[in-house]
Structure formats: structure tokens, C-alpha cells
PDB file of N, CA and C in Angstrom:
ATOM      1  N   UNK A   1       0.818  -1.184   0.000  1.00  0.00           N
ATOM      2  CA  UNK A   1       0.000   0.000   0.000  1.00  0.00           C
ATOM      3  C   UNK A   1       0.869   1.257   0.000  1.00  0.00           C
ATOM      4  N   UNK A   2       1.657   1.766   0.586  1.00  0.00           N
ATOM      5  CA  UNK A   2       2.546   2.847   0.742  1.00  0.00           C
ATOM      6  C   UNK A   2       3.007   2.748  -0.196  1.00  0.00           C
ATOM      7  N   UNK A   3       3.679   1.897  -1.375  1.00  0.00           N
ATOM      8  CA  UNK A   3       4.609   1.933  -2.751  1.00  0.00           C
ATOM      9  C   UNK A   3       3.508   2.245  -3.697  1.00  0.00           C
ATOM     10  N   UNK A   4       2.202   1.952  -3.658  1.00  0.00           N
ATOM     11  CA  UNK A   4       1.337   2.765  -4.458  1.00  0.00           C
ATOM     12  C   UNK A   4       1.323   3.946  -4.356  1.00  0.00           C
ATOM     13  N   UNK A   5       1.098   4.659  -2.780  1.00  0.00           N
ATOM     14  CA  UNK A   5       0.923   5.696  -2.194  1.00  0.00           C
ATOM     15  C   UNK A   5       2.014   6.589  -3.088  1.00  0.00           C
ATOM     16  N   UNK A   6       3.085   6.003  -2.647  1.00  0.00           N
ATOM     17  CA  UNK A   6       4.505   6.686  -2.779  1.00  0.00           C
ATOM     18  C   UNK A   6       4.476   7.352  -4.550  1.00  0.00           C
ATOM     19  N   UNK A   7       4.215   5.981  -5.364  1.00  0.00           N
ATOM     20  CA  UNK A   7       4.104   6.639  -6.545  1.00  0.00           C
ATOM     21  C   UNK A   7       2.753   7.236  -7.336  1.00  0.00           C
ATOM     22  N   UNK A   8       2.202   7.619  -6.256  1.00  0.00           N
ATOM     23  CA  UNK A   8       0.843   8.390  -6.980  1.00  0.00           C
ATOM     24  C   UNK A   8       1.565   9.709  -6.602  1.00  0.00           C
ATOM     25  N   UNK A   9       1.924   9.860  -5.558  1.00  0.00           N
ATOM     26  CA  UNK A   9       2.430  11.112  -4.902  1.00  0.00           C
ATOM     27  C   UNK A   9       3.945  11.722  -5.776  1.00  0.00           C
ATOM     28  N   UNK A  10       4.714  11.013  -6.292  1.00  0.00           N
ATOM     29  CA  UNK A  10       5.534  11.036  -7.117  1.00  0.00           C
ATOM     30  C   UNK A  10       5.163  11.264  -8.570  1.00  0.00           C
ATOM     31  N   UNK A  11       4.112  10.807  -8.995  1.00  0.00           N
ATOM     32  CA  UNK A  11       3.619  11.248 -10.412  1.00  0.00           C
ATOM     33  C   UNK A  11       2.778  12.511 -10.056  1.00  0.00           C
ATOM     34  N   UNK A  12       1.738  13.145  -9.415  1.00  0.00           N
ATOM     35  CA  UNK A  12       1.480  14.339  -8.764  1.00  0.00           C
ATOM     36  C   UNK A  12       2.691  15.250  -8.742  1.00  0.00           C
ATOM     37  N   UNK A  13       3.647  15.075  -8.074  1.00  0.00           N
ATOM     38  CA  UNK A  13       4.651  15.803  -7.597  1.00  0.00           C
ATOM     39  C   UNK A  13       5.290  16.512  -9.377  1.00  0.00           C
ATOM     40  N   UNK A  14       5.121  15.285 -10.451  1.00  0.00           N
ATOM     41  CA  UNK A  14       5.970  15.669 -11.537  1.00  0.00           C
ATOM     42  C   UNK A  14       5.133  16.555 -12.402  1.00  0.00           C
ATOM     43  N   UNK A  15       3.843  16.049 -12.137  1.00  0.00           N
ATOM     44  CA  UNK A  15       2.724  17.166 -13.273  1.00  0.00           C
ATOM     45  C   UNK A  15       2.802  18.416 -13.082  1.00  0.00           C
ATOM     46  N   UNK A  16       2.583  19.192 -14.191  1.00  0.00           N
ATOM     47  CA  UNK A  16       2.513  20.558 -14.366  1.00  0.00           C
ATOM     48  C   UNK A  16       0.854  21.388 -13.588  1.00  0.00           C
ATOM     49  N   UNK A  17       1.548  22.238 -12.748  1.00  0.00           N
ATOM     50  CA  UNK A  17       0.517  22.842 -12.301  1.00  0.00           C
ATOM     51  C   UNK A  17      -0.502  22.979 -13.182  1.00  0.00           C
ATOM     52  N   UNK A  18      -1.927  23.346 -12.962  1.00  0.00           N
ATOM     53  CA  UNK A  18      -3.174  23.304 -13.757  1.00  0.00           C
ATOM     54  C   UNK A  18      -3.774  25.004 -13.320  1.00  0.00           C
ATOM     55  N   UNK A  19      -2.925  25.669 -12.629  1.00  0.00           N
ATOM     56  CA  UNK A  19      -3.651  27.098 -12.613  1.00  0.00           C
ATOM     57  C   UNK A  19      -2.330  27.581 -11.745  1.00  0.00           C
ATOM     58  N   UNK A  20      -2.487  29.155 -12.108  1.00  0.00           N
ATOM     59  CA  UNK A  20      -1.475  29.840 -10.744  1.00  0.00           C
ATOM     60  C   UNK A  20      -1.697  30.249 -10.255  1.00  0.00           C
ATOM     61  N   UNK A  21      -0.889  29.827  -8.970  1.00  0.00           N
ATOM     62  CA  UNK A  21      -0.853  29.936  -7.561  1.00  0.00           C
ATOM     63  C   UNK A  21      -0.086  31.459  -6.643  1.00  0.00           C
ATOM     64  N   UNK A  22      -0.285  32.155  -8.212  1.00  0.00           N
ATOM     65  CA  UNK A  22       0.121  33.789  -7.416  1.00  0.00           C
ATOM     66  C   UNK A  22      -0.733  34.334  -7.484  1.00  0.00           C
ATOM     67  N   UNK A  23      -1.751  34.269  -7.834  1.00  0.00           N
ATOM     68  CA  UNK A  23      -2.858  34.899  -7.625  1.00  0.00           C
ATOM     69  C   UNK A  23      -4.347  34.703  -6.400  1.00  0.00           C
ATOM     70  N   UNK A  24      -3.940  33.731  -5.431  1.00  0.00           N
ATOM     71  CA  UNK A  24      -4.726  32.544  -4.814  1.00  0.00           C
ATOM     72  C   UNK A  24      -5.131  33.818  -3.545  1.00  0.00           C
ATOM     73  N   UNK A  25      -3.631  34.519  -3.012  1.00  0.00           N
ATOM     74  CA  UNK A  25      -4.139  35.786  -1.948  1.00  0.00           C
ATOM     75  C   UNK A  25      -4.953  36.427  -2.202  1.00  0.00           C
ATOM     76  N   UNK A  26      -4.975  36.969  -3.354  1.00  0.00           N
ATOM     77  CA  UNK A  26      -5.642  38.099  -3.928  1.00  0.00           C
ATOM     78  C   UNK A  26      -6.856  37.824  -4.344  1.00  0.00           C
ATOM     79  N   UNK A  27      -7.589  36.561  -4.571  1.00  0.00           N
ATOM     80  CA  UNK A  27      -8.652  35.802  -4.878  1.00  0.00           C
ATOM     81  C   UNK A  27      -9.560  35.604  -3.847  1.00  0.00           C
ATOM     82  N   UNK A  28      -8.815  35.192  -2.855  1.00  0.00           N
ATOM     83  CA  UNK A  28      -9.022  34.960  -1.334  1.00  0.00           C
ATOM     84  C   UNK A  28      -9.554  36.395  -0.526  1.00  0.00           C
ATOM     85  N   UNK A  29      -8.972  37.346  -0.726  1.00  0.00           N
ATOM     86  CA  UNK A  29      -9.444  38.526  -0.043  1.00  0.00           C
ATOM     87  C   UNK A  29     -10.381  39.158  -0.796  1.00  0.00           C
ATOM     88  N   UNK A  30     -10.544  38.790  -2.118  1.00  0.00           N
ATOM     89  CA  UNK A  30     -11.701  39.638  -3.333  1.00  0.00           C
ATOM     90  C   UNK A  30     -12.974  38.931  -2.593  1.00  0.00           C
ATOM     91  N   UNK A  31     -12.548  37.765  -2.435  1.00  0.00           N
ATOM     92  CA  UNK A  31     -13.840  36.660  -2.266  1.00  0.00           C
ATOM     93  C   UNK A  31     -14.803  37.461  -0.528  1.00  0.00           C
ATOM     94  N   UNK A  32     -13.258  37.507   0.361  1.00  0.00           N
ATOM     95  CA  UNK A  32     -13.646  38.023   1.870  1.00  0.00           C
ATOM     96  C   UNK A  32     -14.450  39.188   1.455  1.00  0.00           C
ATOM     97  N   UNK A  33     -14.051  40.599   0.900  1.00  0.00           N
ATOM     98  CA  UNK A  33     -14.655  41.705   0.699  1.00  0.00           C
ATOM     99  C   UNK A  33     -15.867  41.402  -0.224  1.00  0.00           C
ATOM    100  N   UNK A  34     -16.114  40.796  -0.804  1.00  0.00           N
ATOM    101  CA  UNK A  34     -17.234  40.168  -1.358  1.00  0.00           C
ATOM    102  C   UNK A  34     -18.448  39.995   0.056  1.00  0.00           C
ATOM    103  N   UNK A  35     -17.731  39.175   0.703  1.00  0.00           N
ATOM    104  CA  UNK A  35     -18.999  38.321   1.235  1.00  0.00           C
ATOM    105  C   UNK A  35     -19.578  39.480   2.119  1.00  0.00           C
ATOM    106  N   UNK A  36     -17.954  40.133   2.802  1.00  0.00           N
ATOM    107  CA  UNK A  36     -18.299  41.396   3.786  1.00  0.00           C
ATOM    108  C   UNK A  36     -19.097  42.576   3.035  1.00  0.00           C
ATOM    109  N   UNK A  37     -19.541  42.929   2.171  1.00  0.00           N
ATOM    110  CA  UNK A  37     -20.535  43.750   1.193  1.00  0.00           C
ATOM    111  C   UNK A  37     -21.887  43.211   1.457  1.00  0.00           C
ATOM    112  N   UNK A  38     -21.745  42.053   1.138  1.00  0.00           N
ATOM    113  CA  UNK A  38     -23.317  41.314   1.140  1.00  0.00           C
ATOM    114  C   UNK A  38     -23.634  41.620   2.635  1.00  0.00           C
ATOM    115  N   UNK A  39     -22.858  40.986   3.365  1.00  0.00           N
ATOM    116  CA  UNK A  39     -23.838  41.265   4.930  1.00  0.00           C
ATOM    117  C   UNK A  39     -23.745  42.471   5.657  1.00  0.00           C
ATOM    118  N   UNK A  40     -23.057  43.700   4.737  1.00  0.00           N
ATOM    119  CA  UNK A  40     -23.212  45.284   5.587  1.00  0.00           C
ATOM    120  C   UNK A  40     -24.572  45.741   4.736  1.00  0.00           C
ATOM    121  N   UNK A  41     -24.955  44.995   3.596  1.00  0.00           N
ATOM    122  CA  UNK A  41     -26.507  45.201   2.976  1.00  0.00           C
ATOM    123  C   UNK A  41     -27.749  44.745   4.056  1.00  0.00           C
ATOM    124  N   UNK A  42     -27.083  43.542   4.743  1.00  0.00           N
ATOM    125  CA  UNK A  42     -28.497  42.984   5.269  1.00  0.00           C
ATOM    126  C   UNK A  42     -28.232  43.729   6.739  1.00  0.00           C
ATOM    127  N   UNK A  43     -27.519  44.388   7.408  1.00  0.00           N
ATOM    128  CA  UNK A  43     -27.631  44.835   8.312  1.00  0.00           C
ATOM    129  C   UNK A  43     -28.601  45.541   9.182  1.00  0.00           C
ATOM    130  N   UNK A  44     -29.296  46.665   8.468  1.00  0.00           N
ATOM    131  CA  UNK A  44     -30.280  47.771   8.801  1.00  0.00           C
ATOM    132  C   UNK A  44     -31.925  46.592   8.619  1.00  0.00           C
ATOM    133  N   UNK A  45     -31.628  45.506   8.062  1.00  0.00           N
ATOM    134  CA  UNK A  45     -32.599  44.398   8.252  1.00  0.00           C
ATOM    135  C   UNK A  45     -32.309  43.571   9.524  1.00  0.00           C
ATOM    136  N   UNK A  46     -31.530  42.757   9.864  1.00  0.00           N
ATOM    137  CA  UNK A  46     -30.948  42.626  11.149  1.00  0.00           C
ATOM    138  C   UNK A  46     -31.038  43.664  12.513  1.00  0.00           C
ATOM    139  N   UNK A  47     -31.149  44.625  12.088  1.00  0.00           N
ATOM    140  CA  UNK A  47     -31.308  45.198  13.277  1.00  0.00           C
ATOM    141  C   UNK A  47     -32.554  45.554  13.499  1.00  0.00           C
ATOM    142  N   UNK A  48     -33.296  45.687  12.306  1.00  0.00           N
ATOM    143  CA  UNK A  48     -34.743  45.723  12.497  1.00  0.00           C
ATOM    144  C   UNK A  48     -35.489  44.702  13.116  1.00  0.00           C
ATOM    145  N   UNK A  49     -35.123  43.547  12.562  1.00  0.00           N
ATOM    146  CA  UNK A  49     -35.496  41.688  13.170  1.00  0.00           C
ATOM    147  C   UNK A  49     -34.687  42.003  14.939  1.00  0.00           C
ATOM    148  N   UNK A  50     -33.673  42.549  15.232  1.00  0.00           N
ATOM    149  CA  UNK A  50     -33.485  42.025  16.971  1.00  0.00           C
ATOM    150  C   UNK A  50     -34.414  43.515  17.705  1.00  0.00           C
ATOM    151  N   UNK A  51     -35.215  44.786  17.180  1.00  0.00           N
ATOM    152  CA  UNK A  51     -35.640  45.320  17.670  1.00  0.00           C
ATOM    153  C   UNK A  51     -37.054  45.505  17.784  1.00  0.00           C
ATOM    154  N   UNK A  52     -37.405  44.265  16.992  1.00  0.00           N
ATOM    155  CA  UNK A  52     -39.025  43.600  16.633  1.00  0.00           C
ATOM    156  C   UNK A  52     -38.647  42.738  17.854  1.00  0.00           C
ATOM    157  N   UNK A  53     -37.867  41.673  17.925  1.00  0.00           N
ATOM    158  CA  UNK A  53     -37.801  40.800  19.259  1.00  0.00           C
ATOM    159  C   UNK A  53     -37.520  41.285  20.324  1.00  0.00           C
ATOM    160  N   UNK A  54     -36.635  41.945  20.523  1.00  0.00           N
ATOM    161  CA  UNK A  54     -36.896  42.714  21.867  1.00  0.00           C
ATOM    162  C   UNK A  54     -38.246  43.646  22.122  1.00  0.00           C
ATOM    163  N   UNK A  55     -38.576  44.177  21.839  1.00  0.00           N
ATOM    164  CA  UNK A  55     -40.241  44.697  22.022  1.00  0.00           C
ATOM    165  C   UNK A  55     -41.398  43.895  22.229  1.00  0.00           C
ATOM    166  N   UNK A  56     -41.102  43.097  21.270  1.00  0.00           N
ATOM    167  CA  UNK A  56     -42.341  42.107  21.861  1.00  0.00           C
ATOM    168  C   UNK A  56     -42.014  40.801  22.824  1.00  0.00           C
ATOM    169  N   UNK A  57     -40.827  40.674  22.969  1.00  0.00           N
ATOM    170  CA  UNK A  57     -40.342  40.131  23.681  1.00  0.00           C
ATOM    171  C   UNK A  57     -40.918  40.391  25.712  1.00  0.00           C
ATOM    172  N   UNK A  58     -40.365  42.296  25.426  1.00  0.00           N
ATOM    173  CA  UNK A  58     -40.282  42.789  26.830  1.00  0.00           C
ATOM    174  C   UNK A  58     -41.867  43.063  26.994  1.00  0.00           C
ATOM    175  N   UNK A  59     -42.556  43.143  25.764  1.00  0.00           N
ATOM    176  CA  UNK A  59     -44.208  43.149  26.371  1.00  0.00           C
ATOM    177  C   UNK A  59     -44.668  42.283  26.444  1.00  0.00           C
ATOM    178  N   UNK A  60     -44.727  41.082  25.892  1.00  0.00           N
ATOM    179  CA  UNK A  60     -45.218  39.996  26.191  1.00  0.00           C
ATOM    180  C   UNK A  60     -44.901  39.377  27.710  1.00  0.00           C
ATOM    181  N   UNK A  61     -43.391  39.840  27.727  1.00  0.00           N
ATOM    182  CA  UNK A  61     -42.686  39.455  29.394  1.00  0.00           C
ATOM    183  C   UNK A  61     -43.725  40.400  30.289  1.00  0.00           C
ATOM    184  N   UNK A  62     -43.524  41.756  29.888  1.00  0.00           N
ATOM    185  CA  UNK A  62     -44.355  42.633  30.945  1.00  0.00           C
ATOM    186  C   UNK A  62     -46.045  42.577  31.321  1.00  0.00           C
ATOM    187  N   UNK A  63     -46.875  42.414  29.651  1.00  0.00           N
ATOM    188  CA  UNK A  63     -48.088  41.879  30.110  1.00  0.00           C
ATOM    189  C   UNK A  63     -48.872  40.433  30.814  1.00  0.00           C
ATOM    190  N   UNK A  64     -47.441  39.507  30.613  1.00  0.00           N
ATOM    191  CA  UNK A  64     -47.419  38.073  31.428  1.00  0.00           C
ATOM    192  C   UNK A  64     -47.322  38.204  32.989  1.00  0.00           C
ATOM    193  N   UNK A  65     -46.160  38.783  32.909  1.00  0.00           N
ATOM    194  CA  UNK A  65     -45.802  39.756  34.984  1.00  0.00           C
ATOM    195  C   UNK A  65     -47.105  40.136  35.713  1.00  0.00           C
ATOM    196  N   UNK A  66     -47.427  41.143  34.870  1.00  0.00           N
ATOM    197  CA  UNK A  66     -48.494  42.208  34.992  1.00  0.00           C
ATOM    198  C   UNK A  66     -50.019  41.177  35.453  1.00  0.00           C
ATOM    199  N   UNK A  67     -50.260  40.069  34.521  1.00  0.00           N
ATOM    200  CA  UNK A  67     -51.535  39.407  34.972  1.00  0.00           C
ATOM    201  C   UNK A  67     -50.902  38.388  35.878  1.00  0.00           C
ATOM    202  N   UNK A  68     -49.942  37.705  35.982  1.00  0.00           N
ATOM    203  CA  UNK A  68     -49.730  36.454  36.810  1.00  0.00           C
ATOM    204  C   UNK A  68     -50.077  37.740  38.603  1.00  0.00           C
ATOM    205  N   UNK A  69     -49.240  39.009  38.686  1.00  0.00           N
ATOM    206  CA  UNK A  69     -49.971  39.761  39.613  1.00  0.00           C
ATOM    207  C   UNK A  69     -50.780  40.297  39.963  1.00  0.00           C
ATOM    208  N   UNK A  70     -51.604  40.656  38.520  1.00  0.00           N
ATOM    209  CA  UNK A  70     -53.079  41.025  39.195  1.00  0.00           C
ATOM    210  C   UNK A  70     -53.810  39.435  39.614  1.00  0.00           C
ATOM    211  N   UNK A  71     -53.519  38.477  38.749  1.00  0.00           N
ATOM    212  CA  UNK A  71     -54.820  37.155  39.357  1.00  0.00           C
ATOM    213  C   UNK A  71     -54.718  36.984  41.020  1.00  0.00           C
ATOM    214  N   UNK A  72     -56.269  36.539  41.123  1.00  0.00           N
ATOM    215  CA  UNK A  72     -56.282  36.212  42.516  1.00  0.00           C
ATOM    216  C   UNK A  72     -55.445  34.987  42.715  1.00  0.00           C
ATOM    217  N   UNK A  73     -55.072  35.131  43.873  1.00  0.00           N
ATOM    218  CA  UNK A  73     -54.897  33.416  44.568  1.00  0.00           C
ATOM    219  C   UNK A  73     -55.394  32.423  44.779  1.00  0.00           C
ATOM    220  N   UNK A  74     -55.729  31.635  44.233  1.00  0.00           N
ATOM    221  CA  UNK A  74     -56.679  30.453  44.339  1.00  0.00           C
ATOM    222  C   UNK A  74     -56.523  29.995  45.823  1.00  0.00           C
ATOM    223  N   UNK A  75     -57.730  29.344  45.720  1.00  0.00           N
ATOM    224  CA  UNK A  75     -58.446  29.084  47.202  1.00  0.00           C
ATOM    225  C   UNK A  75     -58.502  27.670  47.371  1.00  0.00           C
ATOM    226  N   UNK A  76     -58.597  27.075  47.923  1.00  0.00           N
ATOM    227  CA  UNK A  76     -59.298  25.221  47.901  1.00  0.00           C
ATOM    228  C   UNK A  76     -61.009  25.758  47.847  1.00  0.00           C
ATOM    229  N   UNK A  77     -61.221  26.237  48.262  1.00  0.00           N
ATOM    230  CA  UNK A  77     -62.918  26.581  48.576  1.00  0.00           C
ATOM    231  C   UNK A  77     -63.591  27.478  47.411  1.00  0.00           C
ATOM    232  N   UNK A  78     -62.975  28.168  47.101  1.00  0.00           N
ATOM    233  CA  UNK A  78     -63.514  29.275  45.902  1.00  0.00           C
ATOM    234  C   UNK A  78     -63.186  28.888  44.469  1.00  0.00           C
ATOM    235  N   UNK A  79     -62.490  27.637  44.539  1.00  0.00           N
ATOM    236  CA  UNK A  79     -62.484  27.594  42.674  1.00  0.00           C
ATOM    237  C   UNK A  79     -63.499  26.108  42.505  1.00  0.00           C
ATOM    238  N   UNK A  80     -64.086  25.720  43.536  1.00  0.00           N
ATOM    239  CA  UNK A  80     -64.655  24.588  42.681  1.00  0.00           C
ATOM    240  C   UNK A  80     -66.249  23.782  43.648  1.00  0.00           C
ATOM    241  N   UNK A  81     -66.220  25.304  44.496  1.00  0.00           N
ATOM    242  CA  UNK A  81     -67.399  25.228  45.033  1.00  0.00           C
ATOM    243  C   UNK A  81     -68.533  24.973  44.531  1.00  0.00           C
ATOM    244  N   UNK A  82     -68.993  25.150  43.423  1.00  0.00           N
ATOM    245  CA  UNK A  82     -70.276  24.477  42.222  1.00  0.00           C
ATOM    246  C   UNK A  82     -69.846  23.414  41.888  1.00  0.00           C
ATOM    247  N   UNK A  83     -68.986  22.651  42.244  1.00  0.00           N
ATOM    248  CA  UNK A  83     -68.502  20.984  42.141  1.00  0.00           C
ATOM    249  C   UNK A  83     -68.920  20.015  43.686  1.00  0.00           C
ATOM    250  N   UNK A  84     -69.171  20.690  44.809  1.00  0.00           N
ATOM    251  CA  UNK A  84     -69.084  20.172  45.960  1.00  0.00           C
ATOM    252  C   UNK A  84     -70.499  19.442  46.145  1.00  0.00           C
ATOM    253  N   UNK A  85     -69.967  18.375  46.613  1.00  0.00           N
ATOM    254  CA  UNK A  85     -71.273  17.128  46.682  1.00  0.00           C
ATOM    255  C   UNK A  85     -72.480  17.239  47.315  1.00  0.00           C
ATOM    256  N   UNK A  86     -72.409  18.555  48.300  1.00  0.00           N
ATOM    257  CA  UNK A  86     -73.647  18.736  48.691  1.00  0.00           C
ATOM    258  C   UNK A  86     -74.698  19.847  47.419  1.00  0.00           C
ATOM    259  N   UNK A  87     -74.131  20.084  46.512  1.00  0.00           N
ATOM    260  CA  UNK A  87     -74.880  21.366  45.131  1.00  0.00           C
ATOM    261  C   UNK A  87     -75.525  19.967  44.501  1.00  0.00           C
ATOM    262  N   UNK A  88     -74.518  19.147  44.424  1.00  0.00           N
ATOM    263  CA  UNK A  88     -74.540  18.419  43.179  1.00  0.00           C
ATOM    264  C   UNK A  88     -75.677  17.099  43.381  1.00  0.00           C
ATOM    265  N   UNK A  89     -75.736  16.854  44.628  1.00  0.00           N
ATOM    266  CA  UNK A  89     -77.003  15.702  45.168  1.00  0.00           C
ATOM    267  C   UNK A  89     -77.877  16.515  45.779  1.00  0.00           C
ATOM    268  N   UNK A  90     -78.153  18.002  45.721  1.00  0.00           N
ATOM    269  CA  UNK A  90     -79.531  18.632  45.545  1.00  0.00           C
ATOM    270  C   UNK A  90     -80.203  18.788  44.074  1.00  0.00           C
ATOM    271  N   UNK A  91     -79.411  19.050  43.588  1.00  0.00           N
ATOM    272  CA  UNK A  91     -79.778  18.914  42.045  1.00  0.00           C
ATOM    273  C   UNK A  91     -79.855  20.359  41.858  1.00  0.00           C
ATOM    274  N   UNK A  92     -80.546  20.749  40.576  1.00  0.00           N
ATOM    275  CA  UNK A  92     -80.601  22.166  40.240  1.00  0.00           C
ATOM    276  C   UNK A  92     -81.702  23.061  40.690  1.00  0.00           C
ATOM    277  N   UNK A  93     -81.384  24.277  41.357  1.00  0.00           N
ATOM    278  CA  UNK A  93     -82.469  25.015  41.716  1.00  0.00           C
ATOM    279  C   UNK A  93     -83.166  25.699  40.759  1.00  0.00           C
TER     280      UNK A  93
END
């Protein structure tokens, strides 16, 4: 296996490059400033999307707060008193 290895890597080694390789930096950073263009476009969208979630975020948090403190406290006696066996084996008035 390795004497195959050896001479695949040896016939590779002898072939003539297929493109050049002085230009690969400069390709590389066209490509970076590329991509960095595209996402300083979507930005002022991005910031619109995290200031839609925070707003409804903090009201939904605040009108959730807001009723879990106004509700009453439940009772054993006051939430299910029209269930209690003495209503229910008089029957309906």
C-alpha cells in the first residue's frame, strides 16, 4: 500500500501545475470583501429583526408579569365550590 501511495504522490509531484498559484491571496481577499458587502446590505434588516424581538419580547414578558400579579390566589374553597357534593345531590335550583 505505501509503494502505491509513494508513486501516486511522485507522479502528482511531476505534473505541471493546472492554474497559478500567485494569484490565490488576492482571490481569497476579493472573495472576503465580497462576502463582507453582502452582509453590511443585510444589516439595517438585522437590526430591524433584533428590535421587533426585543419589544415584543419585553411586552409579552411585561403583560405576562403584569396578569400572573393582578390574578387572585386560588383558594381550595372558591375555585370549585359548584362541584361540591352537597350542590350536586340537591340537584338544580
Amino acid at each position: 500500500m505505501n509503494d502505491r501511495l509513494d508513486s501516486l504522490l511522485t507522479q502528482l509531484r511531476d505534473q505541471d501545475l493546472d492554474r497559478e498559484l500567485g494569484a490565490v491571496e488576492y482571490d481569497v481577499h476579493r472573495r472576503i470583501a465580497h462576502e463582507r458587502s453582502a452582509r453590511a446590505g443585510l444589516a439595517p434588516a438585522r437590526m430591524a429583526a433584533v428590535g421587533i424581538a426585543l419589544v415584543l419580547g419585553t411586552g409579552v414578558g411585561g403583560l405576562t408579569a403584569a396578569s400572573a400579579v393582578a390574578a387572585p390566589k386560588p383558594s381550595i374553597f372558591a375555585t370549585a365550590d359548584a362541584l361540591a357534593p352537597s350542590t350536586l345531590l340537591e340537584g338544580r335550583r
